[in-house]
N, C-alpha and C. Protein backbone atom coordinates (compact mmCIF):
# COMPACT_ATOMS: atom_id res chain seq x y z
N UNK A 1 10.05 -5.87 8.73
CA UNK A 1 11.51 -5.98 8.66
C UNK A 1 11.96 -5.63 7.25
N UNK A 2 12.60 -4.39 7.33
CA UNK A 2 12.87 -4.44 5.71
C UNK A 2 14.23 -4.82 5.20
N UNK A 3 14.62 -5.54 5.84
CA UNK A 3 16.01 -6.31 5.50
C UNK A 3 15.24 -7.36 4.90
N UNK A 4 14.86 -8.10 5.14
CA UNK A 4 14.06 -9.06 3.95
C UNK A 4 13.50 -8.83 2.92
N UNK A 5 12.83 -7.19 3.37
CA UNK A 5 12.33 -6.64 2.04
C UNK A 5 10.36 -6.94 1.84
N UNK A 6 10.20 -7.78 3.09
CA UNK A 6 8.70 -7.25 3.18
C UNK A 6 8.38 -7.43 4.75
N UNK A 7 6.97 -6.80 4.92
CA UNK A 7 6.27 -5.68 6.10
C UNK A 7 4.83 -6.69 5.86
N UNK A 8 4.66 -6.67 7.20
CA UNK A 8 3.65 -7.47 7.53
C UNK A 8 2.72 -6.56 8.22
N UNK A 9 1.49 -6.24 7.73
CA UNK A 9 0.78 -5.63 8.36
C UNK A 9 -0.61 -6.62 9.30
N UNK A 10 -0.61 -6.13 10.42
CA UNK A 10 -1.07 -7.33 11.54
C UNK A 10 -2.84 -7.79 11.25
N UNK A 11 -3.78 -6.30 10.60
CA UNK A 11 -4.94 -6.46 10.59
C UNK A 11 -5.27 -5.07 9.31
N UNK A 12 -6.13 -5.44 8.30
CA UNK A 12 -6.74 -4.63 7.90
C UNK A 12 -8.02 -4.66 7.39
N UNK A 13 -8.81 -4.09 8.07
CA UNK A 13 -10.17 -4.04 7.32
C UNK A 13 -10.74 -2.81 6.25
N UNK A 14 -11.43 -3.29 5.11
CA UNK A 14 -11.53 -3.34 4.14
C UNK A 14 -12.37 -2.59 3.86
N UNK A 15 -13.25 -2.03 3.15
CA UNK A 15 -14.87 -1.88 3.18
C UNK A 15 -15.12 -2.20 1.65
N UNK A 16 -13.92 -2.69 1.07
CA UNK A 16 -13.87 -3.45 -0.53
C UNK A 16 -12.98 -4.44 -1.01
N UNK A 17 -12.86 -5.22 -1.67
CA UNK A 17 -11.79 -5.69 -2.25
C UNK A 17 -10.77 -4.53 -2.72
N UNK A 18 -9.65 -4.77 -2.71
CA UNK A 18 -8.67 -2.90 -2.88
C UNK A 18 -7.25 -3.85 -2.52
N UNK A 19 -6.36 -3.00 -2.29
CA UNK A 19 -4.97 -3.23 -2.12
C UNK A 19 -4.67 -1.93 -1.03
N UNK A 20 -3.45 -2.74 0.15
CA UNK A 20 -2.71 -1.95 0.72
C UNK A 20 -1.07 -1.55 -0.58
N UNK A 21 -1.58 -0.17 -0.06
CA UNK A 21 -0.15 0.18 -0.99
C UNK A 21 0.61 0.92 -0.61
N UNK A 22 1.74 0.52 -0.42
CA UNK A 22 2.99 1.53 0.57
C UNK A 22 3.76 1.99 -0.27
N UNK A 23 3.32 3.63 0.22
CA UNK A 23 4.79 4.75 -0.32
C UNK A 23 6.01 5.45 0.18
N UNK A 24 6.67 5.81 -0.50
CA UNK A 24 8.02 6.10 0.32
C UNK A 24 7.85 7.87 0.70
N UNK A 25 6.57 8.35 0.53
CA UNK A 25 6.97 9.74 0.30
C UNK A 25 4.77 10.21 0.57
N UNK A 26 4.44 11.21 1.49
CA UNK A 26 3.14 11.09 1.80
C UNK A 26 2.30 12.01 0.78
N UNK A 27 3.21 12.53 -0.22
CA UNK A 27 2.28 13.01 -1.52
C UNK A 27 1.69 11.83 -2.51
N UNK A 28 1.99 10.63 -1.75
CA UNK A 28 1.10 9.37 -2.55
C UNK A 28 1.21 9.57 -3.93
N UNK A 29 1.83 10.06 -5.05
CA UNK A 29 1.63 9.94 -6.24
C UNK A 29 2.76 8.32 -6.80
N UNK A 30 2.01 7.91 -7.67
CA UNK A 30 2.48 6.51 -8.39
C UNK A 30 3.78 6.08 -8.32
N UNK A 31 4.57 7.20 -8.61
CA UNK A 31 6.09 6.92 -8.62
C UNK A 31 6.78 7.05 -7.32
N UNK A 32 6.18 7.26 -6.50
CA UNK A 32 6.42 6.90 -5.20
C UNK A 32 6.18 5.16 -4.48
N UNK A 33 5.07 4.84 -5.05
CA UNK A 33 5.05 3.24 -5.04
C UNK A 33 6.29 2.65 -4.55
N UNK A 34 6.42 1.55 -3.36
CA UNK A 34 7.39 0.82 -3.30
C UNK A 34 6.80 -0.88 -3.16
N UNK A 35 5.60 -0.72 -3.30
CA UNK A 35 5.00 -2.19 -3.29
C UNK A 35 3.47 -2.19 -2.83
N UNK A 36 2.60 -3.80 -3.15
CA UNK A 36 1.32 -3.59 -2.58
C UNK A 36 1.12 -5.06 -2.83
N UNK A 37 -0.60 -5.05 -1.97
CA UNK A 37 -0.86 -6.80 -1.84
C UNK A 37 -2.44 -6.21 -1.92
N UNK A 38 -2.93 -7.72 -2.55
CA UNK A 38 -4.20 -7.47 -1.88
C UNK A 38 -5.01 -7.67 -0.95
N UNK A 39 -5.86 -6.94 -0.64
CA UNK A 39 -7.09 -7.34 0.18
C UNK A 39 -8.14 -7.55 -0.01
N UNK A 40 -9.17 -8.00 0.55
CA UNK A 40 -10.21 -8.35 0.68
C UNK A 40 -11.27 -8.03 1.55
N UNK A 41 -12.24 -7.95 0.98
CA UNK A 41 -13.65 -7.04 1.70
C UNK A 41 -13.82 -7.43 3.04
N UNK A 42 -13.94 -6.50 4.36
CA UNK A 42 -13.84 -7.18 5.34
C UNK A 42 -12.84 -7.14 6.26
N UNK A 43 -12.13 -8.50 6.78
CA UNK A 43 -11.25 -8.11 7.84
C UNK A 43 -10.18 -9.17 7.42
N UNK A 44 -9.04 -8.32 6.81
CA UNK A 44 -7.65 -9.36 6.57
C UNK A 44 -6.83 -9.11 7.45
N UNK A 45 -6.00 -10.45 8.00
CA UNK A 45 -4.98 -10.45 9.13
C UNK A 45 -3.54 -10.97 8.20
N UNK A 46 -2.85 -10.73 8.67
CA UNK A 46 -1.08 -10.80 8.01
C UNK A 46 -1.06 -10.68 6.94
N UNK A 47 -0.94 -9.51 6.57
CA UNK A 47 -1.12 -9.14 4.81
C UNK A 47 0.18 -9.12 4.73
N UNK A 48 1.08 -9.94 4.04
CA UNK A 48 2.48 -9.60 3.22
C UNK A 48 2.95 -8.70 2.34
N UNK A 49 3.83 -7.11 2.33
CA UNK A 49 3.35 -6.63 1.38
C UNK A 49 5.00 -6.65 0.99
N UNK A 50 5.48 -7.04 -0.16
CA UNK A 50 7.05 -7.48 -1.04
C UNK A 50 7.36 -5.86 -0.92
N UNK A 51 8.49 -5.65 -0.55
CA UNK A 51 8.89 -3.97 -0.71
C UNK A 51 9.94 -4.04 -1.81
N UNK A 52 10.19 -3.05 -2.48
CA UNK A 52 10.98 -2.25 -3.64
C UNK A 52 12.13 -2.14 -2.71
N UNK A 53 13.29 -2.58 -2.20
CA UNK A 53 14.02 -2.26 -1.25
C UNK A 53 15.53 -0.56 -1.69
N UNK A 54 15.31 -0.97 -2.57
CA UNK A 54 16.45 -0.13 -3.41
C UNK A 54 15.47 1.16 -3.66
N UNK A 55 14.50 0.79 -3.99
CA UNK A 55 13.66 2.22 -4.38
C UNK A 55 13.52 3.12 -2.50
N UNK A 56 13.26 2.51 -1.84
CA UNK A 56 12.97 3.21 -0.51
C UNK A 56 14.49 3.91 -0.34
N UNK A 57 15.38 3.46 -0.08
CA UNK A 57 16.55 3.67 -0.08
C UNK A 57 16.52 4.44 1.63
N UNK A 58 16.91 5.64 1.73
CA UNK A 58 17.03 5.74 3.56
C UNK A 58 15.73 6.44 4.19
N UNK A 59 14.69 6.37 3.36
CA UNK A 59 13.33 7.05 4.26
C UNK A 59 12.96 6.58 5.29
N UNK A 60 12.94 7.73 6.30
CA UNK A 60 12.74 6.89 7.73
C UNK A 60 11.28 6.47 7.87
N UNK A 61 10.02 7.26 6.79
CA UNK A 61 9.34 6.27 7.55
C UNK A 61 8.30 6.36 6.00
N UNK A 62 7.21 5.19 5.89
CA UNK A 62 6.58 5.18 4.59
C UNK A 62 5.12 5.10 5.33
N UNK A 63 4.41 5.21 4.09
CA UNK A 63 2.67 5.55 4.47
C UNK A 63 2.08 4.45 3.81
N UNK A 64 1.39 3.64 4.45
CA UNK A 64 0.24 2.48 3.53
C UNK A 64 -0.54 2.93 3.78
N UNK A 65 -1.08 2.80 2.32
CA UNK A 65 -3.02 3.55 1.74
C UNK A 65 -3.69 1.95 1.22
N UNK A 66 -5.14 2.54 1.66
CA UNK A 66 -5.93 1.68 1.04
C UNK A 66 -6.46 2.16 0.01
N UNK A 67 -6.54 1.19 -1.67
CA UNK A 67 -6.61 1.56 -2.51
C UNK A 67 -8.01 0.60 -3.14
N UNK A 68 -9.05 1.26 -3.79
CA UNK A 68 -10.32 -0.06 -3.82
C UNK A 68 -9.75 -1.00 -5.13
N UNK A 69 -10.21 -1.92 -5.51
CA UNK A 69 -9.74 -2.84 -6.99
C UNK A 69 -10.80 -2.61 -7.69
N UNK A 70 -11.14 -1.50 -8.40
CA UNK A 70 -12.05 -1.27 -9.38
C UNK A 70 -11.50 -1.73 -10.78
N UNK A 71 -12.48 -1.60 -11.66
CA UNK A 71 -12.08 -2.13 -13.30
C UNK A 71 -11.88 -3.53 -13.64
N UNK A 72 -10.53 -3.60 -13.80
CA UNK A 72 -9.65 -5.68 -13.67
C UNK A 72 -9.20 -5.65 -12.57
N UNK A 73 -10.23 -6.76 -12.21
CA UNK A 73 -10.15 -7.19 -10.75
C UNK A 73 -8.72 -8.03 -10.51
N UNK A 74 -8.16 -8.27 -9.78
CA UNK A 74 -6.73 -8.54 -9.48
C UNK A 74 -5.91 -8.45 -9.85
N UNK A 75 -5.73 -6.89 -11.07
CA UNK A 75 -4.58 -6.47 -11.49
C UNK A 75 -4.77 -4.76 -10.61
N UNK A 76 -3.14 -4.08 -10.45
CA UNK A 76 -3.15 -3.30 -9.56
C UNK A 76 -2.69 -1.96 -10.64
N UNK A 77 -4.19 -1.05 -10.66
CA UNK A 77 -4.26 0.00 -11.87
C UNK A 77 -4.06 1.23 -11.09
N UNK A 78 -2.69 1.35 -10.99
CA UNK A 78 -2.81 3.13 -10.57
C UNK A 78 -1.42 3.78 -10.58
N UNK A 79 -1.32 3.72 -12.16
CA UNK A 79 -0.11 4.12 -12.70
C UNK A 79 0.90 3.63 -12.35
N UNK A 80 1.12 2.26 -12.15
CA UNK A 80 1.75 1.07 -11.93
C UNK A 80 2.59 0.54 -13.05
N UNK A 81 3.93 0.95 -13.76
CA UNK A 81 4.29 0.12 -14.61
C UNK A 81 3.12 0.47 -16.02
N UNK A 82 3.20 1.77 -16.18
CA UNK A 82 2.05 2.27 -17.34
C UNK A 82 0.52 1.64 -17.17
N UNK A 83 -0.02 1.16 -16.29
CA UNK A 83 -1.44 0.91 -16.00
C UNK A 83 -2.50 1.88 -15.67
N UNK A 84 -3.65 2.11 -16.14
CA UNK A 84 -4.12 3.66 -15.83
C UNK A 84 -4.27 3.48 -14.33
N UNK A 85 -4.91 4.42 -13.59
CA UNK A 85 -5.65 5.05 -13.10
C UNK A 85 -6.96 4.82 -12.05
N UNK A 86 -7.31 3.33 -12.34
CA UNK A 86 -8.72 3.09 -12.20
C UNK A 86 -8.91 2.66 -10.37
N UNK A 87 -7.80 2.03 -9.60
CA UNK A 87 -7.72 1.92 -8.52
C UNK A 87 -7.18 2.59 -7.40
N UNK A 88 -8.37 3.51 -7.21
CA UNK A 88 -7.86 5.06 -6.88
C UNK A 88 -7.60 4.72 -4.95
N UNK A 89 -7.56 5.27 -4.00
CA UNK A 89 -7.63 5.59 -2.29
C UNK A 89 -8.77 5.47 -2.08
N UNK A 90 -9.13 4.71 -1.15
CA UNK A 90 -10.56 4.47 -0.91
C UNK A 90 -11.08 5.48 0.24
N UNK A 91 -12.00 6.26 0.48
CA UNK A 91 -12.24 6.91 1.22
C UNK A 91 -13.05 6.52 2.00
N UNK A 92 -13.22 7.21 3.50
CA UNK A 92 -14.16 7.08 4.22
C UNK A 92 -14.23 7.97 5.15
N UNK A 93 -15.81 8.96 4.78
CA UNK A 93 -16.07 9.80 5.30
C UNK A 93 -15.35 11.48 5.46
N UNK A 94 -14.38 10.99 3.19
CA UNK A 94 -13.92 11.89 3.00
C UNK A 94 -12.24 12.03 2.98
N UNK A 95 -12.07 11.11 3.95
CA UNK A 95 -10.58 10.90 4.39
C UNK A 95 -9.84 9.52 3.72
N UNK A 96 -8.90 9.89 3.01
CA UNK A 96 -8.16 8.65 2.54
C UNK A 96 -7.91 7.72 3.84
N UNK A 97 -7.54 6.32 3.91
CA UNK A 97 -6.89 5.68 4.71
C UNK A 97 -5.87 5.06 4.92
N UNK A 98 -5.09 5.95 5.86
CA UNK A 98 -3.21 6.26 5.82
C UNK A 98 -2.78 5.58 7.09
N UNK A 99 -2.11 5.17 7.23
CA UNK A 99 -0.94 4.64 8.49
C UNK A 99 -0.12 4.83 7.57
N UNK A 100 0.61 5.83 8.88
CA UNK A 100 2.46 5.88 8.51
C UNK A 100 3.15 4.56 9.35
N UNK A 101 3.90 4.34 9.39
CA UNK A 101 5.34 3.69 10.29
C UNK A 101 6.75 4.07 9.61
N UNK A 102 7.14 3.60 10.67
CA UNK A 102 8.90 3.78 10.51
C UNK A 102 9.23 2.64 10.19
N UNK A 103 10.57 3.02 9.40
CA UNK A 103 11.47 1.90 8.77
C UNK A 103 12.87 1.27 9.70
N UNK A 104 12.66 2.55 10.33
CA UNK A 104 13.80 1.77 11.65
C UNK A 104 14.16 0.15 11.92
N UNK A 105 14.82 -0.74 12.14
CA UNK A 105 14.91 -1.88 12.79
C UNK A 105 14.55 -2.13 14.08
N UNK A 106 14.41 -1.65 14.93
CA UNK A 106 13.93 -1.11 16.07
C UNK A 106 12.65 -1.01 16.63
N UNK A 107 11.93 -1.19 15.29
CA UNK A 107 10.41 -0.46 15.22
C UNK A 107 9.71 -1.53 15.34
């Protein structure tokens, strides 16, 4: 619901400690960021993730990536508010891991 301003994602499994991180735009670069939470290795259920509500502004629909937590562990490094780099898209089998959805109310 993004009238509240956060998105509940129902199940995500992991293959690291990392963060879901939702963008407003599917070239995934930093300044696209509208928010993220973490996760945990394994299988997390109702992940809360706080959205940027003003930054999304009318995109109909945004992409959550899984991102691993390398370096400092429970800080979120990937050009975040001047933070380097270090918590890059976690791959598997080559392929980042993307779900789009819509922002609709409806949805």
């Amino acid at each position: 619901d993004l009238n509240s301003g956060v998105i509940v994602a129902d199940s995500v499994t992991a293959p690291q400690d990392g963060w879901v991180v939702v963008y407003k735009n599917p070239n995934l670069t930093s300044a696209e960021i509208v928010g993220y939470a973490p996760v945990h290795q394994g299988v997390n259920t109702d992940i809360k993730v706080t959205l940027n509500t003003a930054k999304i502004g009318e995109a109909p629909t945004l992409w959550a990536v899984l991102h691993a937590d390398n370096d400092v562990k429970g800080v979120f490094e990937w050009g975040w508010k001047g933070e380097p780099y270090n918590d890059p898209p976690m791959a598997v089998n080559g392929h980042e891991i993307v779900a789009a959805f819509g922002t609709a109310a409806d949805e």
